[in-house]
N, C-alpha and C. Protein backbone atom coordinates (compact mmCIF):
# COMPACT_ATOMS: atom_id res chain seq x y z
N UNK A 1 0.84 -1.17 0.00
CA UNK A 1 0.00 0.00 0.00
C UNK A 1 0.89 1.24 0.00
N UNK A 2 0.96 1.99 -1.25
CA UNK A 2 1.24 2.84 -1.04
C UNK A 2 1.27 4.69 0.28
N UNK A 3 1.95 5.09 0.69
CA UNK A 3 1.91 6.37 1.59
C UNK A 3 1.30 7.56 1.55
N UNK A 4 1.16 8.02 2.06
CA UNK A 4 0.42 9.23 1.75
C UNK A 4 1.02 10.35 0.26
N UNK A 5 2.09 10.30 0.73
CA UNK A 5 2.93 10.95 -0.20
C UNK A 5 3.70 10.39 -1.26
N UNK A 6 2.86 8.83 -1.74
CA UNK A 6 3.08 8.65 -2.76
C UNK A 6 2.30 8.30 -3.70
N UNK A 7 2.19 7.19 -4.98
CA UNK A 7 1.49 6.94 -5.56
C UNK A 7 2.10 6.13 -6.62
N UNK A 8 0.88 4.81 -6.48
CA UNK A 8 1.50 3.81 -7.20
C UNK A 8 0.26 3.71 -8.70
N UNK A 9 1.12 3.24 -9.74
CA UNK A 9 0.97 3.48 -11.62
C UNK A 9 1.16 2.10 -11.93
N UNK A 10 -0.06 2.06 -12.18
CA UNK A 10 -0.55 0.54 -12.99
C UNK A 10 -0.21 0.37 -14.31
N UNK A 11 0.21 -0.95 -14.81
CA UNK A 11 0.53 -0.35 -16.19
C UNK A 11 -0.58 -1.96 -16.96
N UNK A 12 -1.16 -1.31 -18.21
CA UNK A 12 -2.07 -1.97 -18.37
C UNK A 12 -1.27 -2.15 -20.06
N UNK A 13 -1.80 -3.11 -20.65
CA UNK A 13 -1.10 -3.77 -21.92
C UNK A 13 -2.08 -4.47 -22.53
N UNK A 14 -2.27 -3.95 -24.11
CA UNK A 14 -3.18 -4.27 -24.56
C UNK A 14 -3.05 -5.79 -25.11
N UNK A 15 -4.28 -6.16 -25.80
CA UNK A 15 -4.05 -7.83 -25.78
C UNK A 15 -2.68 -7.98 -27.05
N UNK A 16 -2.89 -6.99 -27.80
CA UNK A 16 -1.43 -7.37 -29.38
C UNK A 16 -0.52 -6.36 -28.49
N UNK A 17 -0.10 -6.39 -27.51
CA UNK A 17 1.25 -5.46 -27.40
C UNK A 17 2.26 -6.92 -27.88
N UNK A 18 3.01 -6.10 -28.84
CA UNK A 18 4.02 -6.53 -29.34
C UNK A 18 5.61 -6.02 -29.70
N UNK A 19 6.30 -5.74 -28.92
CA UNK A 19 7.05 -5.22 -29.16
C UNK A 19 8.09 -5.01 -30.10
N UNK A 20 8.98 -3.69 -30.51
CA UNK A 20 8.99 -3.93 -32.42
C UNK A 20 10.39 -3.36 -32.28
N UNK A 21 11.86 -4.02 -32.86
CA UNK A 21 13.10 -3.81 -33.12
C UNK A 21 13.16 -2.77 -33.80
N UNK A 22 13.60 -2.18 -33.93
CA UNK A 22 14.44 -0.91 -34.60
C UNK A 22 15.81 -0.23 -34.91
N UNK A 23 16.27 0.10 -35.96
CA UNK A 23 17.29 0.22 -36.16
C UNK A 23 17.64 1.64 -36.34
N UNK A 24 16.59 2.73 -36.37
CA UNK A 24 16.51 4.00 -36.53
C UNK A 24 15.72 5.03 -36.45
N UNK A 25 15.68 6.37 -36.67
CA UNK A 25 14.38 6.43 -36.04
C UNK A 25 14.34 8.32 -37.23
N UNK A 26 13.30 8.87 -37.41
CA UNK A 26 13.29 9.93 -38.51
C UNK A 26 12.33 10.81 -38.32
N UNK A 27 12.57 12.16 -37.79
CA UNK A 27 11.39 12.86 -37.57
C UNK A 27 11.74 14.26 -37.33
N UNK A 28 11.18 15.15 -36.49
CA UNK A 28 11.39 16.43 -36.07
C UNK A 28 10.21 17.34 -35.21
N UNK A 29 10.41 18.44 -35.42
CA UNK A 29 9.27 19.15 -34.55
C UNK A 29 8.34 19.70 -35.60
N UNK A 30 6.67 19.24 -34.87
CA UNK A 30 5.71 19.86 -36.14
C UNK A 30 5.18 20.84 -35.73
N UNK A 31 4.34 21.57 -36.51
CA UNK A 31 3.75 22.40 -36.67
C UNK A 31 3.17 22.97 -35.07
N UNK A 32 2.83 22.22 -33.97
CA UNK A 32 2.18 22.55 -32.85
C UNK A 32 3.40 22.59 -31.55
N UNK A 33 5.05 22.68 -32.45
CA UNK A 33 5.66 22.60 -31.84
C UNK A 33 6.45 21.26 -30.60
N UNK A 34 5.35 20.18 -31.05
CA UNK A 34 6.21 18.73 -30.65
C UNK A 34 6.85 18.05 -31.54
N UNK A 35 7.20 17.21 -30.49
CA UNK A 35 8.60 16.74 -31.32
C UNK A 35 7.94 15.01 -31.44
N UNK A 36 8.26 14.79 -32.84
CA UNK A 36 7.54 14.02 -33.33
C UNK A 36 9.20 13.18 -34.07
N UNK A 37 8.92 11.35 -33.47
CA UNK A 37 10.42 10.66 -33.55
C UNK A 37 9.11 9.31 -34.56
N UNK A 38 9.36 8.89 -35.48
CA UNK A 38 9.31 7.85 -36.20
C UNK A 38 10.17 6.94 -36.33
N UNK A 39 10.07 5.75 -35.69
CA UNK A 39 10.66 4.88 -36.14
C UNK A 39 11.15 3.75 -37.06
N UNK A 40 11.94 3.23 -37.39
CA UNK A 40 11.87 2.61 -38.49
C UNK A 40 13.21 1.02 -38.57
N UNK A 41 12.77 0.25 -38.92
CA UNK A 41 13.50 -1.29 -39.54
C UNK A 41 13.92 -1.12 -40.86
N UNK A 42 15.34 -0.64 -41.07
CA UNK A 42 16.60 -0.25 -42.14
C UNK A 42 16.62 -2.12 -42.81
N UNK A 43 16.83 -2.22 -44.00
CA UNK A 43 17.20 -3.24 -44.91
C UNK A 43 17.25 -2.92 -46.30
N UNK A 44 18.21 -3.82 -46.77
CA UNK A 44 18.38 -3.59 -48.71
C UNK A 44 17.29 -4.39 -48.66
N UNK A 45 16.87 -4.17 -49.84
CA UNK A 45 15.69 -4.78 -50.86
C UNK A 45 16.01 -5.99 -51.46
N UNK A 46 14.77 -6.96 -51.28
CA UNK A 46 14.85 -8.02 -52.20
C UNK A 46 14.57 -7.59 -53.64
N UNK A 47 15.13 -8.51 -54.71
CA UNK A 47 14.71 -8.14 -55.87
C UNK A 47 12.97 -8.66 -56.46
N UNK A 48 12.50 -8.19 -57.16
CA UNK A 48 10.83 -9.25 -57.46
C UNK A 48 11.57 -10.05 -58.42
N UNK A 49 12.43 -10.03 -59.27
CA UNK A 49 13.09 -10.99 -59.72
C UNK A 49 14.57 -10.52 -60.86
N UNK A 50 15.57 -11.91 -60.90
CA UNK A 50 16.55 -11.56 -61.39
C UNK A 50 16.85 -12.76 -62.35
N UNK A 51 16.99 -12.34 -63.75
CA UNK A 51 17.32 -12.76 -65.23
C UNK A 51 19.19 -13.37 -64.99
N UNK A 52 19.04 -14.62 -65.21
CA UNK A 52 20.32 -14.83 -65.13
C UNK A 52 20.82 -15.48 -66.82
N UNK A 53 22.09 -15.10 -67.08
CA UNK A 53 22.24 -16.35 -68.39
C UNK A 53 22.73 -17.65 -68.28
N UNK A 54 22.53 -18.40 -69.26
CA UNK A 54 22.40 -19.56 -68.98
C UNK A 54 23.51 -20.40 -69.44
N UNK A 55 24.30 -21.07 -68.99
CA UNK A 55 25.46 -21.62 -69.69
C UNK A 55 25.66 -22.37 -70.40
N UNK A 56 26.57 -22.90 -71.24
CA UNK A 56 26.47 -23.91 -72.40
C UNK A 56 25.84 -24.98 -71.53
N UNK A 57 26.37 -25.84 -70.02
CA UNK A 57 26.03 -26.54 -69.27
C UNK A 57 25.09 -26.65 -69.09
N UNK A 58 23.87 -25.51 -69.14
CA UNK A 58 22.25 -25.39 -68.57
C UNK A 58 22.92 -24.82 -67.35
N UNK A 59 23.31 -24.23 -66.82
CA UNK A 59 23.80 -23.95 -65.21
C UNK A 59 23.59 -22.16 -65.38
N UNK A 60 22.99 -21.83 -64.19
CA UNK A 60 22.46 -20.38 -64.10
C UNK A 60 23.91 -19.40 -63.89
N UNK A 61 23.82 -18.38 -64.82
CA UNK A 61 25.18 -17.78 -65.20
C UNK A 61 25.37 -16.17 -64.46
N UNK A 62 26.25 -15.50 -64.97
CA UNK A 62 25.89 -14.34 -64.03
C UNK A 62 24.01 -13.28 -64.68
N UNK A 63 24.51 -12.26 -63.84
CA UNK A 63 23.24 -11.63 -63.21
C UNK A 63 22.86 -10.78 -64.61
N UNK A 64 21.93 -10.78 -65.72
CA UNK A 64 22.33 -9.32 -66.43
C UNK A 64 20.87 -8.57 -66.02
N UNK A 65 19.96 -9.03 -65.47
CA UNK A 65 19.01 -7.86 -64.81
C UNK A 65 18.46 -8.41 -63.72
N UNK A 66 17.79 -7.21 -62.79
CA UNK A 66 17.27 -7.19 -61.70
C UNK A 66 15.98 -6.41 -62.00
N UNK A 67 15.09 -6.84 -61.14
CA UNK A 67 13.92 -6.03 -61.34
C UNK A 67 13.28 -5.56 -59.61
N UNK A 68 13.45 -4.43 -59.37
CA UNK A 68 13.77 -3.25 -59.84
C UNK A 68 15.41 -3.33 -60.42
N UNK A 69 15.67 -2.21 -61.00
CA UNK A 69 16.89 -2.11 -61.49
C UNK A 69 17.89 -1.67 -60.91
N UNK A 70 17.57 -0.71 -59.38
CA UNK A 70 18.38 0.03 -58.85
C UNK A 70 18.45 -0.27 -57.26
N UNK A 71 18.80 -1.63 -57.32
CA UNK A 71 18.59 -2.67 -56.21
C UNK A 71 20.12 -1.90 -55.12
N UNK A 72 20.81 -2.02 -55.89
CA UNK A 72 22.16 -1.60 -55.31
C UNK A 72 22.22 -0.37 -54.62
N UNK A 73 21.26 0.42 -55.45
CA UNK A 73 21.57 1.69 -54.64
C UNK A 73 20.16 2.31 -53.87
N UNK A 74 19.33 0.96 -53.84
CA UNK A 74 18.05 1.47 -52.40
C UNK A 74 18.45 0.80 -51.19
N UNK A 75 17.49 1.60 -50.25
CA UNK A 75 17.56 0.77 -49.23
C UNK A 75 16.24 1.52 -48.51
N UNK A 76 15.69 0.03 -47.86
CA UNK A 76 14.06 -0.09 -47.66
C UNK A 76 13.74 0.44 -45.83
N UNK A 77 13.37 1.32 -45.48
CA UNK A 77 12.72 2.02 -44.24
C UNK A 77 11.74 1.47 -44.18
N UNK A 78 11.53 0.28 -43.00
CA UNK A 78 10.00 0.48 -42.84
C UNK A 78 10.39 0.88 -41.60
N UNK A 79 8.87 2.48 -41.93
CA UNK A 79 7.82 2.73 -40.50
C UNK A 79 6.86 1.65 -39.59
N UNK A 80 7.65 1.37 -38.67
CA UNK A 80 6.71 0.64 -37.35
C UNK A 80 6.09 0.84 -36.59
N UNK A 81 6.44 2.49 -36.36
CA UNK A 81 5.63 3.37 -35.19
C UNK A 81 6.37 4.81 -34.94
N UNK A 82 5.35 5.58 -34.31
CA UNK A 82 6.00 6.94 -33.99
C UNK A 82 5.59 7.21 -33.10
N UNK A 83 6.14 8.14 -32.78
CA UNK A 83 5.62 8.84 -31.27
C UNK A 83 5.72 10.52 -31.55
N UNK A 84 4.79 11.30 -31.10
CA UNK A 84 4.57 12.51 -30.40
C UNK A 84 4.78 12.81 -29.10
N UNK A 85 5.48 13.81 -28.77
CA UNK A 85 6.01 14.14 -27.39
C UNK A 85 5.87 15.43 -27.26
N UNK A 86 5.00 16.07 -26.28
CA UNK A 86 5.57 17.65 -26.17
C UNK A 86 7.29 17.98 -25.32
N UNK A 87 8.05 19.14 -25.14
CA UNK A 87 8.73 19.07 -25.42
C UNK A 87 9.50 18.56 -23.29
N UNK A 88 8.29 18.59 -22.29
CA UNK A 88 8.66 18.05 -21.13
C UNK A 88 8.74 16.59 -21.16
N UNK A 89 7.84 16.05 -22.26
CA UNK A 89 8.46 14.21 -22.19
C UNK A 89 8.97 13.95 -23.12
N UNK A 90 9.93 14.93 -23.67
CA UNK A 90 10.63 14.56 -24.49
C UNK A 90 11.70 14.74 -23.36
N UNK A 91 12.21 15.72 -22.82
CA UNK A 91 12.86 15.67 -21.88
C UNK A 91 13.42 14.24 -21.01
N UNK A 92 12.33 14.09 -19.94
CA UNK A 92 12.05 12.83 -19.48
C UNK A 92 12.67 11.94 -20.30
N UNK A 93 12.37 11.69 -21.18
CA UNK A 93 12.13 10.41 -22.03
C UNK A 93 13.66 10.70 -22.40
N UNK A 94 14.52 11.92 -22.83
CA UNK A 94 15.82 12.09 -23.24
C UNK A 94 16.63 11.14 -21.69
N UNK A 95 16.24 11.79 -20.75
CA UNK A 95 16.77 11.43 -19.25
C UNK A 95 16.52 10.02 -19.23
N UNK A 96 15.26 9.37 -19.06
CA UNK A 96 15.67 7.98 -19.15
C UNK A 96 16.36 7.31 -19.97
N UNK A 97 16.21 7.54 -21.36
CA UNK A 97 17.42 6.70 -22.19
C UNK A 97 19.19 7.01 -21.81
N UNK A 98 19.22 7.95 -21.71
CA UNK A 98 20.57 8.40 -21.24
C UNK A 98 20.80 7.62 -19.49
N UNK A 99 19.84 7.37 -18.88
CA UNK A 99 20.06 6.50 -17.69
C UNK A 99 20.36 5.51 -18.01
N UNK A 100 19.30 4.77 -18.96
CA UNK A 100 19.44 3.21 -19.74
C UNK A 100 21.01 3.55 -20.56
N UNK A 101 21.52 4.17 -21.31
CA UNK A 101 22.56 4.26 -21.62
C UNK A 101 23.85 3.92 -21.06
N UNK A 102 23.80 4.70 -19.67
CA UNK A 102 24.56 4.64 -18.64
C UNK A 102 25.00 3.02 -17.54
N UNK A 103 23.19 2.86 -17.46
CA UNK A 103 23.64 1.46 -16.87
C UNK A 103 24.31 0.21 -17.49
N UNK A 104 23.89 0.45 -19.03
CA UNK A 104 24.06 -0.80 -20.22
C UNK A 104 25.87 -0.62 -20.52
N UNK A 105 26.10 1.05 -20.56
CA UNK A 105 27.62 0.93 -20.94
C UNK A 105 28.81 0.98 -19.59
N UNK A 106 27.69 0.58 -18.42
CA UNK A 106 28.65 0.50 -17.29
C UNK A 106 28.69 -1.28 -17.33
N UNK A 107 27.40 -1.79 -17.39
CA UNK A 107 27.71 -3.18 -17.18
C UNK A 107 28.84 -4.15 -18.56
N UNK A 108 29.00 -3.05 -19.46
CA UNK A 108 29.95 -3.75 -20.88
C UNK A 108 31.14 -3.52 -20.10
N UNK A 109 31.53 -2.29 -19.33
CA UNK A 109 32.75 -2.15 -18.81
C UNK A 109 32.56 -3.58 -17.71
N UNK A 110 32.25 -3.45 -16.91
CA UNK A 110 32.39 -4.70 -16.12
C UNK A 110 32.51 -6.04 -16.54
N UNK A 111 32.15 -6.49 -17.96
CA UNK A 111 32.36 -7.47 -18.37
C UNK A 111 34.07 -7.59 -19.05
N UNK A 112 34.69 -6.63 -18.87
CA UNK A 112 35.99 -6.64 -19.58
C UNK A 112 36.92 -6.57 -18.81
């Protein structure tokens, strides 16, 4: 039971909470002045398909197309989620990661 002078925060979770990896994140401050962070899962692209030639053998030879064509030089962002923050839980939220920061790159030192 919480004290007079405190107060205890339930945390409730919906039935699909699923939690989602990320490799980056893309955003800024909008129009109402919050700060708005999108996240995102970085990967090259599969091709929908690739034309190979064929060798005197029948044996699949090198590559002469890809479809798309400019496989080499994309690379695929997916958006998983974003968040809006005004600019006090962005704060917060700066302070806890930088805590989580702190504890994660103290316990790598201890492992060495």
């Amino acid at each position: 039971m919480a004290a007079e002078n405190q107060i205890k925060v339930k945390y409730k979770y919906v039935d699909d909470y699923n939690p989602q990896y990320v490799n980056g994140a893309h955003g800024g401050i909008n129009v109402q002045g919050e700060i708005v962070a999108n996240f995102y899962f970085e990967r090259v692209p599969m091709p929908n398909s690739i034309t190979h030639e064929i060798s005197n053998e029948g044996m699949l030879g090198k590559v002469v197309a890809t479809e798309p064509e400019d496989l080499t030089r994309s690379v695929l962002r997916y958006v998983q989620t974003g968040v809006v923050m005004n600019l006090e839980v962005a704060k917060q939220v700066h302070k806890w990661l930088g805590d989580q920061i702190a504890i994660r790159e103290s316990q790598i030192k201890g492992q060495k």
